[in-house]
Protein backbone atom coordinates (compact mmCIF):
# COMPACT_ATOMS: atom_id res chain seq x y z
CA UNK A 1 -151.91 80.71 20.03
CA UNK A 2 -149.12 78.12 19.74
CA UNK A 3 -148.93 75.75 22.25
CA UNK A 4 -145.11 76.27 22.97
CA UNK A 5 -142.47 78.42 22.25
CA UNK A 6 -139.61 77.46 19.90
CA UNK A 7 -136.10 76.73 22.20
CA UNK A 8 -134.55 79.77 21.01
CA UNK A 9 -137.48 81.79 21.70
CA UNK A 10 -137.31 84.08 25.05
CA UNK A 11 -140.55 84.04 26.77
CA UNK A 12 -141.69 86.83 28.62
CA UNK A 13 -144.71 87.92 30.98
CA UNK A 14 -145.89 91.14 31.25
CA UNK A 15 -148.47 92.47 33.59
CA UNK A 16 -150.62 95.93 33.18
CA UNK A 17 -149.45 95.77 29.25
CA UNK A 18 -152.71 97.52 27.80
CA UNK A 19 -151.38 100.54 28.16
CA UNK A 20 -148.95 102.55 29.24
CA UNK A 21 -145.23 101.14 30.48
CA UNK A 22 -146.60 98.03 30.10
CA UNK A 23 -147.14 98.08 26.48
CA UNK A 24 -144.45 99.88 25.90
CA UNK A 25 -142.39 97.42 27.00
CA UNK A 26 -144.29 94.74 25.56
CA UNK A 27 -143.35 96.19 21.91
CA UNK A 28 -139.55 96.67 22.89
CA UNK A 29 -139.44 93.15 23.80
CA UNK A 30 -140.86 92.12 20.83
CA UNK A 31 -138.94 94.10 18.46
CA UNK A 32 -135.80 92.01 20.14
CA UNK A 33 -137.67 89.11 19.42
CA UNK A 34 -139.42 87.79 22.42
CA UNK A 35 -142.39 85.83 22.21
CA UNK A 36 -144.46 88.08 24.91
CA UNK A 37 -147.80 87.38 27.21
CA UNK A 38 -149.70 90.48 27.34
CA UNK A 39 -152.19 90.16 30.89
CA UNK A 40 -154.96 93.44 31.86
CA UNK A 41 -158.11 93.23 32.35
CA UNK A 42 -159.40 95.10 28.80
CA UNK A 43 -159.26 92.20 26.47
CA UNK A 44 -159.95 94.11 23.77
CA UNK A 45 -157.10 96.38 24.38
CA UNK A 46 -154.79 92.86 24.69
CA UNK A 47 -156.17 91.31 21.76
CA UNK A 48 -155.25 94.71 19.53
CA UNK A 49 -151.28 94.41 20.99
CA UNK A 50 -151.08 90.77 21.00
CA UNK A 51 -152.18 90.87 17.01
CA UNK A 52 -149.56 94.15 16.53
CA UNK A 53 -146.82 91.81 18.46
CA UNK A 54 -147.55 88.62 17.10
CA UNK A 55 -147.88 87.52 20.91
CA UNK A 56 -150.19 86.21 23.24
CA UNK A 57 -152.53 87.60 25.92
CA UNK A 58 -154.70 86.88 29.09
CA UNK A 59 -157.45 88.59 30.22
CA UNK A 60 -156.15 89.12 34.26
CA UNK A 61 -157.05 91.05 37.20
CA UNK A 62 -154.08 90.22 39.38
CA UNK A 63 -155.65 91.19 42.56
CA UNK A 64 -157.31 88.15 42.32
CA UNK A 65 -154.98 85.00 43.34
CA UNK A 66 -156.87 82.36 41.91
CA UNK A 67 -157.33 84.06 38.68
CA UNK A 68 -153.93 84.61 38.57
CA UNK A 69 -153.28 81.27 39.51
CA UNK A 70 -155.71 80.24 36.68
CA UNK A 71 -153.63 82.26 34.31
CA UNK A 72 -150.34 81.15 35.37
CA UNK A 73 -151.34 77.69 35.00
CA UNK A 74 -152.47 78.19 30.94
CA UNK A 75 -149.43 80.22 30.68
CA UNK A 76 -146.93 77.86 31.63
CA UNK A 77 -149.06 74.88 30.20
CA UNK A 78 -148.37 76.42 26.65
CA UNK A 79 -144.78 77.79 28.00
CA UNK A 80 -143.11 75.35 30.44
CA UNK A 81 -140.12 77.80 30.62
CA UNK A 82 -140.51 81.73 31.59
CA UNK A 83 -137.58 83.61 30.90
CA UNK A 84 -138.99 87.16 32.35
CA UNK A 85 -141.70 87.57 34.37
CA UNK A 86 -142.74 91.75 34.17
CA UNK A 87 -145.25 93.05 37.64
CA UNK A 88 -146.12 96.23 36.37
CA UNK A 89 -149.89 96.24 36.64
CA UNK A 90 -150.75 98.91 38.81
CA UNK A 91 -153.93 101.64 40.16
CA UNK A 92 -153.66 105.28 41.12
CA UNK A 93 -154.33 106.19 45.16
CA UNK A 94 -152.91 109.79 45.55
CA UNK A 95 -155.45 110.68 48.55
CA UNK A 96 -155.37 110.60 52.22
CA UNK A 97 -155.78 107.55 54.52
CA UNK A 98 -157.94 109.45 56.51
CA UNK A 99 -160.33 111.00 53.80
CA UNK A 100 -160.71 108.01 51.10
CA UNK A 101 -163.28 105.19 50.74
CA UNK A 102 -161.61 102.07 52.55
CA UNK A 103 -162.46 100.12 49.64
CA UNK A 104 -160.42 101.44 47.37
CA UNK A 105 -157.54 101.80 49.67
CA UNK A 106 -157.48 97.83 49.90
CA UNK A 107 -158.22 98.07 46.06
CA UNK A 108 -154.64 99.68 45.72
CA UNK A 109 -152.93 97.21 48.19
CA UNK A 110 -154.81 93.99 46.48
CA UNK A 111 -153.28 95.74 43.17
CA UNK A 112 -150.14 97.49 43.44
CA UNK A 113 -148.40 95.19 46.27
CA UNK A 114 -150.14 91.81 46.47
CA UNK A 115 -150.53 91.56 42.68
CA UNK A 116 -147.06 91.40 42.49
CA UNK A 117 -146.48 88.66 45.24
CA UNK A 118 -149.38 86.63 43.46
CA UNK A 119 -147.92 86.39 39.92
CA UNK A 120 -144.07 85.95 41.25
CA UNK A 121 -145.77 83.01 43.46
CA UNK A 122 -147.66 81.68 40.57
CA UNK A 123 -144.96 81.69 37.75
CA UNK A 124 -142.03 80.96 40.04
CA UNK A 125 -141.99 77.31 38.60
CA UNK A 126 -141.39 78.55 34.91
CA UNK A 127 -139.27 81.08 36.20
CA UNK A 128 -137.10 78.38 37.47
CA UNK A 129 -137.58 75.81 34.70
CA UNK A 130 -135.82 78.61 32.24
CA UNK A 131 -133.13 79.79 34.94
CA UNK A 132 -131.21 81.70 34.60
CA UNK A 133 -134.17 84.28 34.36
CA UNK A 134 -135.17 87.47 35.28
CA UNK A 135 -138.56 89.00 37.53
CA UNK A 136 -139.08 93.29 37.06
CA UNK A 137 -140.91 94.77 39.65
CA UNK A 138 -142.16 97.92 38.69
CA UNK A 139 -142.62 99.87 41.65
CA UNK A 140 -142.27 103.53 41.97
CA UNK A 141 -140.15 106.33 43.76
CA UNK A 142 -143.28 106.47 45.76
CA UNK A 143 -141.71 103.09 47.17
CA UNK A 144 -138.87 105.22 48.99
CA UNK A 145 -140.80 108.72 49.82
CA UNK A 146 -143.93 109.05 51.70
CA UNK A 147 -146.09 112.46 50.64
CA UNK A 148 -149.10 113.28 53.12
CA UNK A 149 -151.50 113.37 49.76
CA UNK A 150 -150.30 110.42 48.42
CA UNK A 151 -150.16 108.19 51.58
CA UNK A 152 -151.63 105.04 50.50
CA UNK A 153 -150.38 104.88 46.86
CA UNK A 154 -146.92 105.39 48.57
CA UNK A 155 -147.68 102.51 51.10
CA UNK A 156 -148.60 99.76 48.79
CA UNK A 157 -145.30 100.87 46.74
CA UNK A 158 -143.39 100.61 50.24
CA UNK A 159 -144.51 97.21 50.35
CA UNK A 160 -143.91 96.26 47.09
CA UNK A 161 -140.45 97.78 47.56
CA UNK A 162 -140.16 95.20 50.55
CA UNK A 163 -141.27 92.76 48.36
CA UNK A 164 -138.93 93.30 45.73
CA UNK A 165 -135.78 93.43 48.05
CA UNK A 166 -136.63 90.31 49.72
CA UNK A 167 -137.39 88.42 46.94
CA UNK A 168 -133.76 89.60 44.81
CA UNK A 169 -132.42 87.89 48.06
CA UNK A 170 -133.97 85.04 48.34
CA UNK A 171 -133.87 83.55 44.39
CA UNK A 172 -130.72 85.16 42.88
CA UNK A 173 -129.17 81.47 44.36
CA UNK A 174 -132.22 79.70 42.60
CA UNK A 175 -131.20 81.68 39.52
CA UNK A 176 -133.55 84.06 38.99
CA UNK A 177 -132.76 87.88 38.68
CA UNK A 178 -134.67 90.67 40.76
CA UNK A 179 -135.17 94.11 39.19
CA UNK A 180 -136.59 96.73 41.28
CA UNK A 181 -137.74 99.78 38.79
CA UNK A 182 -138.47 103.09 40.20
CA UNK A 183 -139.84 105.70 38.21
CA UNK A 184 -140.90 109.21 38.95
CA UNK A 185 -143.64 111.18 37.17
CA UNK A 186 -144.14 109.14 33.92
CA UNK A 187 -147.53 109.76 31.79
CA UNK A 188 -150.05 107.33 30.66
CA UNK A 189 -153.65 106.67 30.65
CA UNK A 190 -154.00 105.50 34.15
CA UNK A 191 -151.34 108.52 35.54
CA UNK A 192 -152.15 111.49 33.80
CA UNK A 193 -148.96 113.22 35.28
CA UNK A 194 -148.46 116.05 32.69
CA UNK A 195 -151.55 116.99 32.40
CA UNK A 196 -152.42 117.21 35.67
CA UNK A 197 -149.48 118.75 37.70
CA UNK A 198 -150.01 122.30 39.06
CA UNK A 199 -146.49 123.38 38.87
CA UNK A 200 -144.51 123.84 35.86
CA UNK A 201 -141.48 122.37 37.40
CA UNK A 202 -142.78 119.28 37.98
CA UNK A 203 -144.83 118.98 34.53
CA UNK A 204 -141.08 119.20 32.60
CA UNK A 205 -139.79 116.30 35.07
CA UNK A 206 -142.87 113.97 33.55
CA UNK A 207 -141.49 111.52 31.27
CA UNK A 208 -142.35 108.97 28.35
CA UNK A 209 -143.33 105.05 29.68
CA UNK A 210 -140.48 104.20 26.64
CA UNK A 211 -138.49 105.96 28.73
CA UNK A 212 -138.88 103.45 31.45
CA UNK A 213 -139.00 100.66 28.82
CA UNK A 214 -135.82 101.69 28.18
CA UNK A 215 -134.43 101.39 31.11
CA UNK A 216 -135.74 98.20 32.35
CA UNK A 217 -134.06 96.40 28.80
CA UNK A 218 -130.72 98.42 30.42
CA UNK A 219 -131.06 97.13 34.04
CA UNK A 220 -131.95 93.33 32.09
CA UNK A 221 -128.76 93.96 30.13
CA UNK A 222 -126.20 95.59 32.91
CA UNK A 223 -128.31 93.14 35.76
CA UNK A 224 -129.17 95.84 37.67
CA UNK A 225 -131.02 95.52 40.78
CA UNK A 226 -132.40 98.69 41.70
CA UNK A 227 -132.92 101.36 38.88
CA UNK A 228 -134.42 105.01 39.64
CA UNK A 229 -135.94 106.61 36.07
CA UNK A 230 -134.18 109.40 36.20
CA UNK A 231 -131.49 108.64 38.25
CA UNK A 232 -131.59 111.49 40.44
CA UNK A 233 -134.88 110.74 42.08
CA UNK A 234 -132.70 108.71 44.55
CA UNK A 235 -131.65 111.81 45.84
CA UNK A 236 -134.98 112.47 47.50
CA UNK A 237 -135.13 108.44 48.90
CA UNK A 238 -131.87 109.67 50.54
CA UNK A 239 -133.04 112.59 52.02
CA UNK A 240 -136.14 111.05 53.73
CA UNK A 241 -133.77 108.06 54.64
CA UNK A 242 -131.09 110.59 56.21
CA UNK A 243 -133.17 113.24 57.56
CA UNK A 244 -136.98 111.85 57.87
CA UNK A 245 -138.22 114.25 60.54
CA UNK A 246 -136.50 116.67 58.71
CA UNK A 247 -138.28 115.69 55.84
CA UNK A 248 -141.68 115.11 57.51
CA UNK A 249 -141.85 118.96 58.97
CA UNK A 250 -141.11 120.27 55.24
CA UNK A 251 -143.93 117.82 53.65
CA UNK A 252 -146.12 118.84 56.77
CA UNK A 253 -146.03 122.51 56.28
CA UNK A 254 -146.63 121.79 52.21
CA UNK A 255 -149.74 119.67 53.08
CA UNK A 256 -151.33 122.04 55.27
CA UNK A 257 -151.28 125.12 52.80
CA UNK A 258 -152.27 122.75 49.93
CA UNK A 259 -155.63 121.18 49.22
CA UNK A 260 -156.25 117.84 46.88
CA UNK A 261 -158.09 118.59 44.27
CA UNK A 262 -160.70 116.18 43.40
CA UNK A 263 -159.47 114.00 40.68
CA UNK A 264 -156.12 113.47 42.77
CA UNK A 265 -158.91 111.29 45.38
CA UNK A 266 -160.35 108.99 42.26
CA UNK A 267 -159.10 105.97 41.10
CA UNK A 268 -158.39 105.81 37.55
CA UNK A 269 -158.76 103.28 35.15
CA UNK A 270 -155.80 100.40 35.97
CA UNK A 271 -153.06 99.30 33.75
């Protein structure tokens, strides 16, 4: 690995990148000549994309602070200045709060929401060494609509949405840029959307993670703070937003005649 970038090279950390959106993105950013830092937990899958990138990885479970902090510290120690830092590391937890091991519900919080706070924390001191930079929060339209079978996926993306917000706030005047992505039904390994949705409608709404790659280069480009993937998913954050009890007697009568199906109340394998 070098030890640091060349001045005109962009650096660029991306979280959850062996697989999915996250490598995805990890190859568009490369192929517009970023130097990028692939973290996961599968080394093996990192290694592969860091050799097809010409980049760099780290082996990271970002639910864990200090190893984050760990990583953040080699990163930056290599790369005093971070030009993009990329949370889209993520678990599944469509299942009830009331049905699902408590373990894995904290799992998906440690994950999905405080993952995020760790690595912005961590690399906030490259972030501003580079400034002006950018952070990309991938969150989810789960983040603005709460389903009864999907409760505490949807929380830790509420959170995370939180998160996001507060954070575009607070460092915009420390130069640093705040994306908040928000995807809808997108397939990869660890979301196995098309494959696994009962109704034909929703299975042709599922889309490609370059999809989303795509449009988190557009909200870089256009600076963008909040992006939905498609755009009209915002329609239903509007609706609960505008109508919730509305909205909560509609998702209440679905929820009673439906019934999870098993692999909707396992974890799958993280990003």
């Amino acid at each position: 690995m070098p030890e640091v970038a060349a001045d005109h090279q962009r650096v660029a950390v991306v979280t959850g990148a062996s697989s999915g959106i996250g490598a995805e993105l990890a190859r568009a950013l490369a192929g517009r000549g970023w130097l990028v830092v692939c973290l996961a937990r599968r080394e093996e899958r990192l290694r592969e994309l860091a050799e097809e990138l010409g980049g760099e990885y780290e082996v990271c479970d970002v639910a864990d602070r200090q190893a984050v902090e760990r990583v953040a510290a080699a990163v930056t120690k290599r790369h005093p200045a971070l030009h993009l830092l990329v949370n889209n590391a993520g678990i599944r937890a469509r299942t009830s709060f009331f049905g699902a091991d408590p373990d894995r519900i904290e799992e998906a919080l440690r994950v999905n929401y405080l993952g995020s706070v760790w690595c912005l924390r961590a690399f906030l001191p490259a972030l501003e060494a580079a400034a002006p930079s950018d952070v990309v929060n991938v969150v989810s339209v789960a983040g603005t609509v709460a389903f009864p079978r999907g409760g505490p996926y949807a929380a830790t993306k509420h959170a995370q949405l939180a998160f996001s917000r507060a954070s575009a706030a607070e460092l915009r005047r420390r130069g640093i840029r705040v994306h908040t992505i928000l995807p809808g039904f997108v397939e990869t390994e660890g979301f196995p959307q098309r494959t696994r949705l009962r109704s034909g409608l929703l299975r042709r709404l599922v889309i490609e993670p370059e999809a989303v790659a795509r449009a988190i280069l557009h909200a870089l480009a256009r600076d963008r703070p909040e992006v939905y993937v498609p755009w009209f998913y915002r329609g239903a954050a509007l609706a609960q937003a505008l109508a919730p009890s509305v909205f909560a007697r509609v998702l209440s009568r679905r929820a009673g005649r439906a019934r999870t199906p098993r692999w909707e109340r396992d974890f799958l394998p993280r990003r």
